[in-house]
C-alpha atoms as a PDB file:
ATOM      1  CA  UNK A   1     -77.615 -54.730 135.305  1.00  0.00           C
ATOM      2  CA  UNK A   2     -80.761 -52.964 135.865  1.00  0.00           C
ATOM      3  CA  UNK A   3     -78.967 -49.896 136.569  1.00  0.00           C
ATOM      4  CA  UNK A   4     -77.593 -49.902 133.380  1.00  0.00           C
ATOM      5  CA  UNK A   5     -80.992 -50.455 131.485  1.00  0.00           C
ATOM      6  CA  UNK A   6     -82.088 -47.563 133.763  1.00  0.00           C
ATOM      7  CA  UNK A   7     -79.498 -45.367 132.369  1.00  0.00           C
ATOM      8  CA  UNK A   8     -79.658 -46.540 128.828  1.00  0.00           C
ATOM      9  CA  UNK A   9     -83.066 -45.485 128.817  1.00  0.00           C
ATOM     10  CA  UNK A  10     -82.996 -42.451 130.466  1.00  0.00           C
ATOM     11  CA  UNK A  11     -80.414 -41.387 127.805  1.00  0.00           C
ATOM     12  CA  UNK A  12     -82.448 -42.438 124.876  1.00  0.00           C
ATOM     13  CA  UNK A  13     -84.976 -40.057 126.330  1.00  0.00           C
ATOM     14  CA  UNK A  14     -83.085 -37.020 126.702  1.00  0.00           C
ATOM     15  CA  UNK A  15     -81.428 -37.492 122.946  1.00  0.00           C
ATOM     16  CA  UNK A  16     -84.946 -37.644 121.572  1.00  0.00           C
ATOM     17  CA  UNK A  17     -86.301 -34.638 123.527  1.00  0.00           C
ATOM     18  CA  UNK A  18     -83.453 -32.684 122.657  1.00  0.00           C
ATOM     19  CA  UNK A  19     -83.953 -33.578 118.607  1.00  0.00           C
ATOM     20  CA  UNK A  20     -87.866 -32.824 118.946  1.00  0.00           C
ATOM     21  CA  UNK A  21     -86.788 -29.060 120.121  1.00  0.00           C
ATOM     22  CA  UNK A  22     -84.420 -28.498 117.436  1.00  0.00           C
ATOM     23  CA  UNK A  23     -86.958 -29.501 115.019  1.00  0.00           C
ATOM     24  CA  UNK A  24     -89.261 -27.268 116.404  1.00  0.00           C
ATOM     25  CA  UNK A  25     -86.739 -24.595 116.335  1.00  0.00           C
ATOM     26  CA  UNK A  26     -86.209 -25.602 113.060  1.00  0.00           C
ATOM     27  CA  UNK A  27     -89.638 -25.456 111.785  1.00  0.00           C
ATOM     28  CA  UNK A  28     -90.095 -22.083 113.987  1.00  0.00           C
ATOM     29  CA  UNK A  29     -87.337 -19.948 111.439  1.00  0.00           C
ATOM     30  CA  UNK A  30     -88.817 -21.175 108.239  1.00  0.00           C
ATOM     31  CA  UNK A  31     -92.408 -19.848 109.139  1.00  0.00           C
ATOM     32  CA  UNK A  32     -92.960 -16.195 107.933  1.00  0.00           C
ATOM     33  CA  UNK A  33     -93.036 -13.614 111.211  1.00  0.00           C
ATOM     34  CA  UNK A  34     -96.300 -13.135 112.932  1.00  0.00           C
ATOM     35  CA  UNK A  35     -98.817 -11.255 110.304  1.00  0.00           C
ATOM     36  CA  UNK A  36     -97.110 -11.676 107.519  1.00  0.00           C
ATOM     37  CA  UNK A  37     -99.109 -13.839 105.271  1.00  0.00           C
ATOM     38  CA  UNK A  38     -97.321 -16.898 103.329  1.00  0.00           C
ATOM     39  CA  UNK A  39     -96.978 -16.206  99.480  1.00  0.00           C
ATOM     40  CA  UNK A  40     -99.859 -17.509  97.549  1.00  0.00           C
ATOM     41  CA  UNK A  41     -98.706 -18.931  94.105  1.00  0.00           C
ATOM     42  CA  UNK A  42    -101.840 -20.955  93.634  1.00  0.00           C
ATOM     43  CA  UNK A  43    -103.638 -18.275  91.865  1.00  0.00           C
ATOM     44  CA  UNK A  44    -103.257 -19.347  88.321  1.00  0.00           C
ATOM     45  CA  UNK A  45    -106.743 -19.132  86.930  1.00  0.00           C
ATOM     46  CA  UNK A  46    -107.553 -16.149  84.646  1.00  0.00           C
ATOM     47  CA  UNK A  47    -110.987 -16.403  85.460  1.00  0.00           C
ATOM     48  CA  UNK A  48    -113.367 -16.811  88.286  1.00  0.00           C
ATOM     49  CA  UNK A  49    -116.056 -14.618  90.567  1.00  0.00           C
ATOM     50  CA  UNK A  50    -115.129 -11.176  91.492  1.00  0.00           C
ATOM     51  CA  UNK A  51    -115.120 -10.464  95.036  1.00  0.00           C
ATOM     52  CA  UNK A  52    -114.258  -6.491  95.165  1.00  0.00           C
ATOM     53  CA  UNK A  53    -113.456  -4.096  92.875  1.00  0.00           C
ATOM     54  CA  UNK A  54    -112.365  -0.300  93.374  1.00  0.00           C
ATOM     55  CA  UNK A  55    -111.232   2.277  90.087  1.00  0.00           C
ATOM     56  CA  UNK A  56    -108.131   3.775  90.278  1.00  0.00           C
ATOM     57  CA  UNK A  57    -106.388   6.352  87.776  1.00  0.00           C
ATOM     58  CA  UNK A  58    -107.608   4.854  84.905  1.00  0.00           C
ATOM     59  CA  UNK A  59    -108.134   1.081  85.689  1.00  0.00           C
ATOM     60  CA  UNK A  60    -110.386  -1.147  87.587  1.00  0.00           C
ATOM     61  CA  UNK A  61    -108.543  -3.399  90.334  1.00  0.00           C
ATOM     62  CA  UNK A  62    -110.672  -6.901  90.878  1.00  0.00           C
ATOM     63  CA  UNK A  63    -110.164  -9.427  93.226  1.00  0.00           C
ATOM     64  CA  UNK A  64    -111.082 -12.522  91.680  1.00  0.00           C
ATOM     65  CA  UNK A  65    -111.616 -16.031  93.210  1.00  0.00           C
ATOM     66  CA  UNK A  66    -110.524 -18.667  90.895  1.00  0.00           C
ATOM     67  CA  UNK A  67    -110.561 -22.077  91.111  1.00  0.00           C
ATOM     68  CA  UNK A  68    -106.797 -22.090  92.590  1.00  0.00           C
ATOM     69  CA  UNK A  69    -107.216 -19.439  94.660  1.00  0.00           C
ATOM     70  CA  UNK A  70    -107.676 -15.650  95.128  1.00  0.00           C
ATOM     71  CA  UNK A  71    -105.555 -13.937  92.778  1.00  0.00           C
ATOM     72  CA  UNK A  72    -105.662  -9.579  92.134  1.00  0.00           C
ATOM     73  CA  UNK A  73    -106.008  -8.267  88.405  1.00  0.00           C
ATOM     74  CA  UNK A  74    -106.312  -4.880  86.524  1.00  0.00           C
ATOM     75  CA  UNK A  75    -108.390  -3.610  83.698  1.00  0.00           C
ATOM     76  CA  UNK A  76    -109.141  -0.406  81.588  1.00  0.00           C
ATOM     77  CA  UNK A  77    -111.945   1.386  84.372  1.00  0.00           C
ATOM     78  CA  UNK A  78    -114.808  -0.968  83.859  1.00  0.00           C
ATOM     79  CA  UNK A  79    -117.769  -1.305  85.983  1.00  0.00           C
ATOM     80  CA  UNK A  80    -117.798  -4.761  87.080  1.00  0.00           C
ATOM     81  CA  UNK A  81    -120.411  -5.634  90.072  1.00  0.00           C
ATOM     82  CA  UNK A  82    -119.106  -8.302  92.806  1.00  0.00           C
ATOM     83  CA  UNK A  83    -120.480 -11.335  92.337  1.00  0.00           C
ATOM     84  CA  UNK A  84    -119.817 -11.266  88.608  1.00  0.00           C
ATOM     85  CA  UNK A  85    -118.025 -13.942  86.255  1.00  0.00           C
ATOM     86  CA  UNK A  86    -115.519 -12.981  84.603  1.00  0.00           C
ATOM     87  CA  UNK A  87    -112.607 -13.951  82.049  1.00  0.00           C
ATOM     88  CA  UNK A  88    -109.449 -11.767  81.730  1.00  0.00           C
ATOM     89  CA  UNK A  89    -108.367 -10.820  78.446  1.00  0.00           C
ATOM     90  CA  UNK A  90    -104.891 -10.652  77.375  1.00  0.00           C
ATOM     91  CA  UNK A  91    -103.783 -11.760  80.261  1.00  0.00           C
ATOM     92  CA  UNK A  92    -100.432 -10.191  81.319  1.00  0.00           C
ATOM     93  CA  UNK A  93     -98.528 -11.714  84.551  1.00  0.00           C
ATOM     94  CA  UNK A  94     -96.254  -8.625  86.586  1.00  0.00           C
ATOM     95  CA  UNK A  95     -94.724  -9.242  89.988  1.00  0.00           C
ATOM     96  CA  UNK A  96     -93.635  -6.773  92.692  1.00  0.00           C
ATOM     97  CA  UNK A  97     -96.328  -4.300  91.452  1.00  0.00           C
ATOM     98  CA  UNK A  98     -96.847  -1.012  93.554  1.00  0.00           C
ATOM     99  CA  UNK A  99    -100.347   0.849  92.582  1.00  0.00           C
ATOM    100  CA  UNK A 100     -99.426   4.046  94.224  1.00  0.00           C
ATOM    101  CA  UNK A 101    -102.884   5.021  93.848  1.00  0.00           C
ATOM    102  CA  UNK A 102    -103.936   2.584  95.672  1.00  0.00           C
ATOM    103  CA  UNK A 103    -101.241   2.950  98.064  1.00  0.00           C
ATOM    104  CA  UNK A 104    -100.582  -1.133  97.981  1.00  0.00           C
ATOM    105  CA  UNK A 105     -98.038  -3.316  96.564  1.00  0.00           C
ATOM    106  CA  UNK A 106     -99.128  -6.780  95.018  1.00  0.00           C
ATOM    107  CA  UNK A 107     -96.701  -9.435  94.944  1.00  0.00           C
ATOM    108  CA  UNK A 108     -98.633 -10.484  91.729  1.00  0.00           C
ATOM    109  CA  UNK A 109    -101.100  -8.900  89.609  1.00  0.00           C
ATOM    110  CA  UNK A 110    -102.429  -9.718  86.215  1.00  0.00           C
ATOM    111  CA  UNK A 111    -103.303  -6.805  84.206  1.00  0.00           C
ATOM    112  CA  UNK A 112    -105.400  -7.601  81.309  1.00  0.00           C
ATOM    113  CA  UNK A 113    -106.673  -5.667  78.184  1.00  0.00           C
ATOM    114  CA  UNK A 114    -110.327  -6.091  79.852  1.00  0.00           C
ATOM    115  CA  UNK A 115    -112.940  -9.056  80.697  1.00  0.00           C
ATOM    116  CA  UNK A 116    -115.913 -10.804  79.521  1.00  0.00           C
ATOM    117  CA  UNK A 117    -118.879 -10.900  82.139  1.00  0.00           C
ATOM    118  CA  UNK A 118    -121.291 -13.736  82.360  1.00  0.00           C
ATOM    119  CA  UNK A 119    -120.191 -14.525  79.071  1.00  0.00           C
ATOM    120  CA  UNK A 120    -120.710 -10.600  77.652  1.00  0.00           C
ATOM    121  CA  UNK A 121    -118.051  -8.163  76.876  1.00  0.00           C
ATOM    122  CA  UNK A 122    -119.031  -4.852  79.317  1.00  0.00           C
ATOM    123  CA  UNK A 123    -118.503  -1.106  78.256  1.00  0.00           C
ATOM    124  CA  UNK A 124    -115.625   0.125  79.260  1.00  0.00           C
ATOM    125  CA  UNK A 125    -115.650   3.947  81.117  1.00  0.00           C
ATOM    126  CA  UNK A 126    -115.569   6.412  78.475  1.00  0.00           C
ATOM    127  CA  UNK A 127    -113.278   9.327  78.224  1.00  0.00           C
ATOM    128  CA  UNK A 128    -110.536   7.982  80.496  1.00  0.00           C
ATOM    129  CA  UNK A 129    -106.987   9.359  79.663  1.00  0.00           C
ATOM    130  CA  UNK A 130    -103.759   7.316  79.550  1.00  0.00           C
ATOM    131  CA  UNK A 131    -102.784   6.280  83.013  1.00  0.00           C
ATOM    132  CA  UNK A 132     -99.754   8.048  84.173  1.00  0.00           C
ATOM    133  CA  UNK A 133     -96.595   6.093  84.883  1.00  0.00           C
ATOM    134  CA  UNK A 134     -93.502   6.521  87.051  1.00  0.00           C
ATOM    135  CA  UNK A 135     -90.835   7.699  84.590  1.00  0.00           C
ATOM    136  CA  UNK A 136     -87.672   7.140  86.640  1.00  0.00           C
ATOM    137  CA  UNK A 137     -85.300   4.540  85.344  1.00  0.00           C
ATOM    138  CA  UNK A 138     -86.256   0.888  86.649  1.00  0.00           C
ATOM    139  CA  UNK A 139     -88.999   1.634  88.626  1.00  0.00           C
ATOM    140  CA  UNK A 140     -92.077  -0.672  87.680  1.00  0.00           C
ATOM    141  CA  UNK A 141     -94.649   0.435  84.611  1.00  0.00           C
ATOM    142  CA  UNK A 142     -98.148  -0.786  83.871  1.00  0.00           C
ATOM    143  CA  UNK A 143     -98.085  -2.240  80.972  1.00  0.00           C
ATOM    144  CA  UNK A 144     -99.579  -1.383  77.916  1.00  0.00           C
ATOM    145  CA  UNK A 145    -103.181  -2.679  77.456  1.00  0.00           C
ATOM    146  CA  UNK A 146    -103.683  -1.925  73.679  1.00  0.00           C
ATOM    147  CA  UNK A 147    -104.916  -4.872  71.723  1.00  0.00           C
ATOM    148  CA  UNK A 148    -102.623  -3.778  68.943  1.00  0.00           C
ATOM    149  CA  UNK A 149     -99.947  -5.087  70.459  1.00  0.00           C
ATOM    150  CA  UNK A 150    -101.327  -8.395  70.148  1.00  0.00           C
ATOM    151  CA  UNK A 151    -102.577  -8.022  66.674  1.00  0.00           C
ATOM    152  CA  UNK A 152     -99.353  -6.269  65.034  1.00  0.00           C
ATOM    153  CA  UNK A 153     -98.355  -8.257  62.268  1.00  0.00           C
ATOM    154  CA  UNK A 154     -94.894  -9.827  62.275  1.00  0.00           C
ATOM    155  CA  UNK A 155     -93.307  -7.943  59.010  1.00  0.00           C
ATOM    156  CA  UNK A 156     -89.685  -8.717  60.040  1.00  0.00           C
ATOM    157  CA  UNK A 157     -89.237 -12.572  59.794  1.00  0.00           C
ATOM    158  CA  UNK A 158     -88.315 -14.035  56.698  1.00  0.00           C
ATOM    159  CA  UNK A 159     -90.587 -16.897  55.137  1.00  0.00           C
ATOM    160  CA  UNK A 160     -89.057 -17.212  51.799  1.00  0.00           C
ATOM    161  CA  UNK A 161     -88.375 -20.748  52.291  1.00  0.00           C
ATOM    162  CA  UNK A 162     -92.104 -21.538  53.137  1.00  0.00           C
ATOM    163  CA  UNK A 163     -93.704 -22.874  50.112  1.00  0.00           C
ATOM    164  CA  UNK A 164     -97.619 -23.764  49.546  1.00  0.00           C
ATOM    165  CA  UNK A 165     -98.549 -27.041  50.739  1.00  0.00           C
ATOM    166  CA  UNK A 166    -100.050 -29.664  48.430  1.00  0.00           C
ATOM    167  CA  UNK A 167    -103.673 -29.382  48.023  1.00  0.00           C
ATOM    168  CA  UNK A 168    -103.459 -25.861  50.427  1.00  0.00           C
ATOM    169  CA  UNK A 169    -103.522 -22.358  50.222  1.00  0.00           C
ATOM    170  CA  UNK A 170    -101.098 -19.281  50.871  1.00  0.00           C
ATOM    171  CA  UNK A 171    -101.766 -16.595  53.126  1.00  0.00           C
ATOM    172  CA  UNK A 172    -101.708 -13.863  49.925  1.00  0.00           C
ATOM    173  CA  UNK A 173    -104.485 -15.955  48.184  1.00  0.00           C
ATOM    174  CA  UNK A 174    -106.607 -16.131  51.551  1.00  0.00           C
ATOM    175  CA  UNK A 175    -105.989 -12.197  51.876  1.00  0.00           C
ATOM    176  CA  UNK A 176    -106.444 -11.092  48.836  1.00  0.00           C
ATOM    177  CA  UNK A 177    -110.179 -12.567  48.415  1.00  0.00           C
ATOM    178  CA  UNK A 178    -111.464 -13.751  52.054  1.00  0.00           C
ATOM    179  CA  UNK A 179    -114.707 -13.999  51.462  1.00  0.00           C
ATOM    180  CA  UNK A 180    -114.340 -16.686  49.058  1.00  0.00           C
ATOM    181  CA  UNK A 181    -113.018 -18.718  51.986  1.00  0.00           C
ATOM    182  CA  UNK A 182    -115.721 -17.923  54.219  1.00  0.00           C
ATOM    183  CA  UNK A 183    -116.559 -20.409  56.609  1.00  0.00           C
ATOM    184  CA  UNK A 184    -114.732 -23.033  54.590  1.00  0.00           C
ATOM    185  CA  UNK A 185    -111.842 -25.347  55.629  1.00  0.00           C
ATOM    186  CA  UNK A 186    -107.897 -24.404  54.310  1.00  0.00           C
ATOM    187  CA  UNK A 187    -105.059 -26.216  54.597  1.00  0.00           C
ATOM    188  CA  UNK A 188    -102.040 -24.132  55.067  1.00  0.00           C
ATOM    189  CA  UNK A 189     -97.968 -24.274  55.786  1.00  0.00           C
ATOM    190  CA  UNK A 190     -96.771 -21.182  57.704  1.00  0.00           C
ATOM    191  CA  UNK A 191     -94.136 -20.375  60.042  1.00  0.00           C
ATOM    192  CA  UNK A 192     -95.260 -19.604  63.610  1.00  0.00           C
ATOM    193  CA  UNK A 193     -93.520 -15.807  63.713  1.00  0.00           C
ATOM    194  CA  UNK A 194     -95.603 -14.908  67.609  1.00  0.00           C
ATOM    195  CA  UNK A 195     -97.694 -17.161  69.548  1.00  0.00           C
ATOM    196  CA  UNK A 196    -100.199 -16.088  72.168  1.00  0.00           C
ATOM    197  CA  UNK A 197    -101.320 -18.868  75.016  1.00  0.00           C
ATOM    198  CA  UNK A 198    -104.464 -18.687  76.957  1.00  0.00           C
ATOM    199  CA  UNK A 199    -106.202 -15.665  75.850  1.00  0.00           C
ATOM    200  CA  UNK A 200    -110.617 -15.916  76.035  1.00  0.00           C
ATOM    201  CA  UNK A 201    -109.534 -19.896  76.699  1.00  0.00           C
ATOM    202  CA  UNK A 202    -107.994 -20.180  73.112  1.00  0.00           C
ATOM    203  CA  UNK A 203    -104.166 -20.149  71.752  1.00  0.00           C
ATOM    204  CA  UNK A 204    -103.123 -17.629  69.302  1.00  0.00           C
ATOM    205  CA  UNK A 205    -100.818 -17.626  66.864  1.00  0.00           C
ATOM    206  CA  UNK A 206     -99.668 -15.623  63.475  1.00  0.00           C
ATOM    207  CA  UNK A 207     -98.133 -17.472  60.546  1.00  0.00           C
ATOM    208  CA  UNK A 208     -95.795 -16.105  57.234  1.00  0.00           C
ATOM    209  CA  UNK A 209     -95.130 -17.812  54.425  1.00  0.00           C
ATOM    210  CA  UNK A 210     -93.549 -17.314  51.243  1.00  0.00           C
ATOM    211  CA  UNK A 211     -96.497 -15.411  49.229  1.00  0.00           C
ATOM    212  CA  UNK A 212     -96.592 -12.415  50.878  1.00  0.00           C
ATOM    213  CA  UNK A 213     -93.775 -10.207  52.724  1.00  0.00           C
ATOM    214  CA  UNK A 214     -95.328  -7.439  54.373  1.00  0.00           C
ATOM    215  CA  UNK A 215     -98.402  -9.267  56.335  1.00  0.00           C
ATOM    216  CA  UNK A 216     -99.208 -12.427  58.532  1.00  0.00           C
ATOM    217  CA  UNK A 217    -102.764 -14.315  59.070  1.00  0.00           C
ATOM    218  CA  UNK A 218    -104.127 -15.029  62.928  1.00  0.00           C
ATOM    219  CA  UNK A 219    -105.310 -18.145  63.951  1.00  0.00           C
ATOM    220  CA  UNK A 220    -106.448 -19.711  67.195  1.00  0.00           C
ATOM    221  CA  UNK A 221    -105.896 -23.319  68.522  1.00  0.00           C
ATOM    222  CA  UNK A 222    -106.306 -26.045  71.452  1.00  0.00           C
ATOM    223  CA  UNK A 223    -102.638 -26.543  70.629  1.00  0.00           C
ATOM    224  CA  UNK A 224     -99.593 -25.056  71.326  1.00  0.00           C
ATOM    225  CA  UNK A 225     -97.111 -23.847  68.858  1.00  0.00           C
ATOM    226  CA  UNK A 226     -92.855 -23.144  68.969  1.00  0.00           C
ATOM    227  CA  UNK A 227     -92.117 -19.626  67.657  1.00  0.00           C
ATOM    228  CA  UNK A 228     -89.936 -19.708  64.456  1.00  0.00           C
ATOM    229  CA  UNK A 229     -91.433 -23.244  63.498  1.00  0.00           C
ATOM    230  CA  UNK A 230     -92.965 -24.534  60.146  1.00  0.00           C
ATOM    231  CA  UNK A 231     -96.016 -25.915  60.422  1.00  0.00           C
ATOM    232  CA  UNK A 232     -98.950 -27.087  58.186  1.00  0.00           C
ATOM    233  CA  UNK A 233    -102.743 -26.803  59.962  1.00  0.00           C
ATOM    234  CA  UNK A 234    -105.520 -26.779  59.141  1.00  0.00           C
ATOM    235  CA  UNK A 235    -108.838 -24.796  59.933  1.00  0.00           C
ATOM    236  CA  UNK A 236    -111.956 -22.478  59.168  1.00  0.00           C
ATOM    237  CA  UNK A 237    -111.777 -19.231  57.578  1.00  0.00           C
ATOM    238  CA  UNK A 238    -113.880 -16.380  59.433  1.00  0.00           C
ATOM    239  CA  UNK A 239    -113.849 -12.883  58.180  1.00  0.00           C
ATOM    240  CA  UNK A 240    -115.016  -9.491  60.416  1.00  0.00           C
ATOM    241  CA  UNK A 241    -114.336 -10.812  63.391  1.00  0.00           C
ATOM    242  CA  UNK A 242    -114.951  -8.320  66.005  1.00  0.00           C
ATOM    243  CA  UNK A 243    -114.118  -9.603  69.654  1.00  0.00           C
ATOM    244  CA  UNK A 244    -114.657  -6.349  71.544  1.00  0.00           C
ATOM    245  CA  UNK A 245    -111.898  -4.229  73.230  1.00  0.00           C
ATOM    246  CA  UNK A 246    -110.135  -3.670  70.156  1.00  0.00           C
ATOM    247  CA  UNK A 247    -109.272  -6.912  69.225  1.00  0.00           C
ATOM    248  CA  UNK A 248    -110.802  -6.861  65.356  1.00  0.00           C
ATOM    249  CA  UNK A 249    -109.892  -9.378  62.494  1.00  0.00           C
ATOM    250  CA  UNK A 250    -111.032  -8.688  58.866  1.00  0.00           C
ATOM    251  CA  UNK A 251    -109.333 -12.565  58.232  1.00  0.00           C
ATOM    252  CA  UNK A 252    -109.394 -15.308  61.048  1.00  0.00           C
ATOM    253  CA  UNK A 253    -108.423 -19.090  60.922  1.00  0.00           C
ATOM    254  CA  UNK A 254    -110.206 -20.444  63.803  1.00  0.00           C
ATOM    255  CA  UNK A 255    -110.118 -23.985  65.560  1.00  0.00           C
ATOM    256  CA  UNK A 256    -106.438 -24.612  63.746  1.00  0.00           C
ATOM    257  CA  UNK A 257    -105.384 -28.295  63.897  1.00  0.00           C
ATOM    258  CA  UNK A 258    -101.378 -29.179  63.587  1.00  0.00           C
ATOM    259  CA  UNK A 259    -101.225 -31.577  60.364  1.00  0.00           C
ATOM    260  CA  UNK A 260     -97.867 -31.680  59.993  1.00  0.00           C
ATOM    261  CA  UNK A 261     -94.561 -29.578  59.514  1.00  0.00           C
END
C-alpha cells in the first residue's frame, strides 16, 4: 500500500512539472524576440511635455510624454524647446509611417496642424516649402496640415427639411448680421453635416439648415454629435475668431449645448 502512495505521488509530480514547462514554452512564443520592443498603444493623449524634437523636410518631429505614455507627433517646422507643454492641434492619427528623412518608421504618429506651448500658440518657421511626398501608388503620404480642410464648409448636403426652431434663429439670419449676435445666446436647429472630436480640448462641429444653401456655421461643444443628424443647441455667438495656424472664424457658436432634435 505504501508503494502505491509512493507511486501515485511521484506521478502527480512529473504531470505537474511537465505542464509548468509547456506553459513556459507557451508564454516563451508569445513574447516579442529579444530587442524588439512590445507595441505601445497607451499613447492616447494629444498633449503632454516634449522630450526631443529634431526638424525634418519641412516639419518638426516631437516626442511627447503624455499622461498614457510616450507617444511621437509631427508639426509644420516649429521651434519647440524640450521641456515644453504642449497641445496638438488637429490632431491626425497615421500608422505604419516611414519618415525617410529621418530614416525611421513609427508604428504610430500623430501629425497635427501645429501646437500651443505653455498655453501660447508659437511662430511657425517661415518660408518653408511644401514637404515632398512619395508619389508611387500606395506608398504612405503625410497628410495634409492645412486648416482649411477643417474649416471647408459642407455645400453638398441637403437641409431643406430643417426648419427654424421656435423662439431660434437660422444660420442665414446669424450670417447675414453677426454682430448683432455678438456675445449673445441663440437657439438653433441644424443638421450636423462634419463633426470634429478633440481638437484644442473642444468638439467641433458644422451645422445646415434650411435658410441658406451654399454655407454652414461652426460650433464647438463638450458633447459629441452623429454626422447627418438634426439637432437643436444652443450657445454664444463670437465673431473674428482668430485661433492661430490658420484656423480663422468671422462667425463662431461656442460652448454649444444639445437641447433637443
Amino acid at each position: 500500500m505504501k508503494n502505491m502512495i509512493v507511486i501515485i505521488t511521484l506521478l502527480f509530480l512529473v504531470i505537474g512539472c511537465s505542464t509548468e514547462a509547456k506553459k513556459g514554452q507557451e508564454s516563451q512564443k508569445e513574447m516579442p524576440p529579444a530587442g524588439m520592443p512590445a507595441e505601445d498603444t497607451s499613447a492616447t493623449s494629444y498633449s503632454g511635455i516634449v522630450l526631443s524634437s529634431q526638424d525634418a523636410s519641412n516639419y518638426t518631429y516631437l516626442e511627447i510624454k503624455g499622461k498614457d505614455g510616450v507617444f511621437w507627433a509631427a508639426i509644420p517646422q516649429t521651434k519647440i524647446p524640450a521641456g515644453a507643454s504642449v497641445e496638438l492641434i488637429a490632431p491626425n492619427v497615421m500608422k505604419n509611417f516611414e519618415a525617410k528623412v529621418l530614416g525611421k518608421k513609427f508604428e504610430t504618429i500623430i501629425f497635427a496642424g501645429g501646437v500651443t506651448v505653455n498655453g501660447n500658440h508659437p511662430e511657425k518657421v517661415s518660408g518653408a516649402a511644401p514637404a515632398k511626398t512619395d508619389a508611387r501608388p500606395g506608398a504612405p503620404q503625410e497628410p495634409s496640415l492645412d486648416a482649411s480642410a477643417h474649416m471647408k464648409a459642407d455645400t453638398a448636403t441637403d437641409a431643406s427639411e430643417v426648419k427654424k426652431a421656435e423662439g431660434g434663429v437660422t444660420i442665414a439670419e446669424i450670417l447675414a448680421n453677426p454682430a448683432s449676435f455678438r456675445d449673445k445666446k441663440v437657439l438653433l436647429r441644424g443638421k450636423v453635416v462634419k463633426f470634429l472630436p478633440e481638437i484644442m480640448k473642444k468638439n467641433w462641429l458644422h451645422l445646415k439648415d434650411a435658410s441658406i444653401k451654399d454655407k454652414d456655421i461652426t460650433a464647438t461643444s463638450a458633447e459629441r454629435f452623429t454626422v447627418g443628424e438634426v439637432v437643436l443647441i444652443e450657445g454664444v455667438v463670437k465673431t473674428n475668431q482668430d485661433l492661430g495656424y490658420g484656423y480663422k472664424y468671422d462667425v463662431l457658436i461656442e460652448e454649444a449645448n444639445l437641447k433637443g432634435k
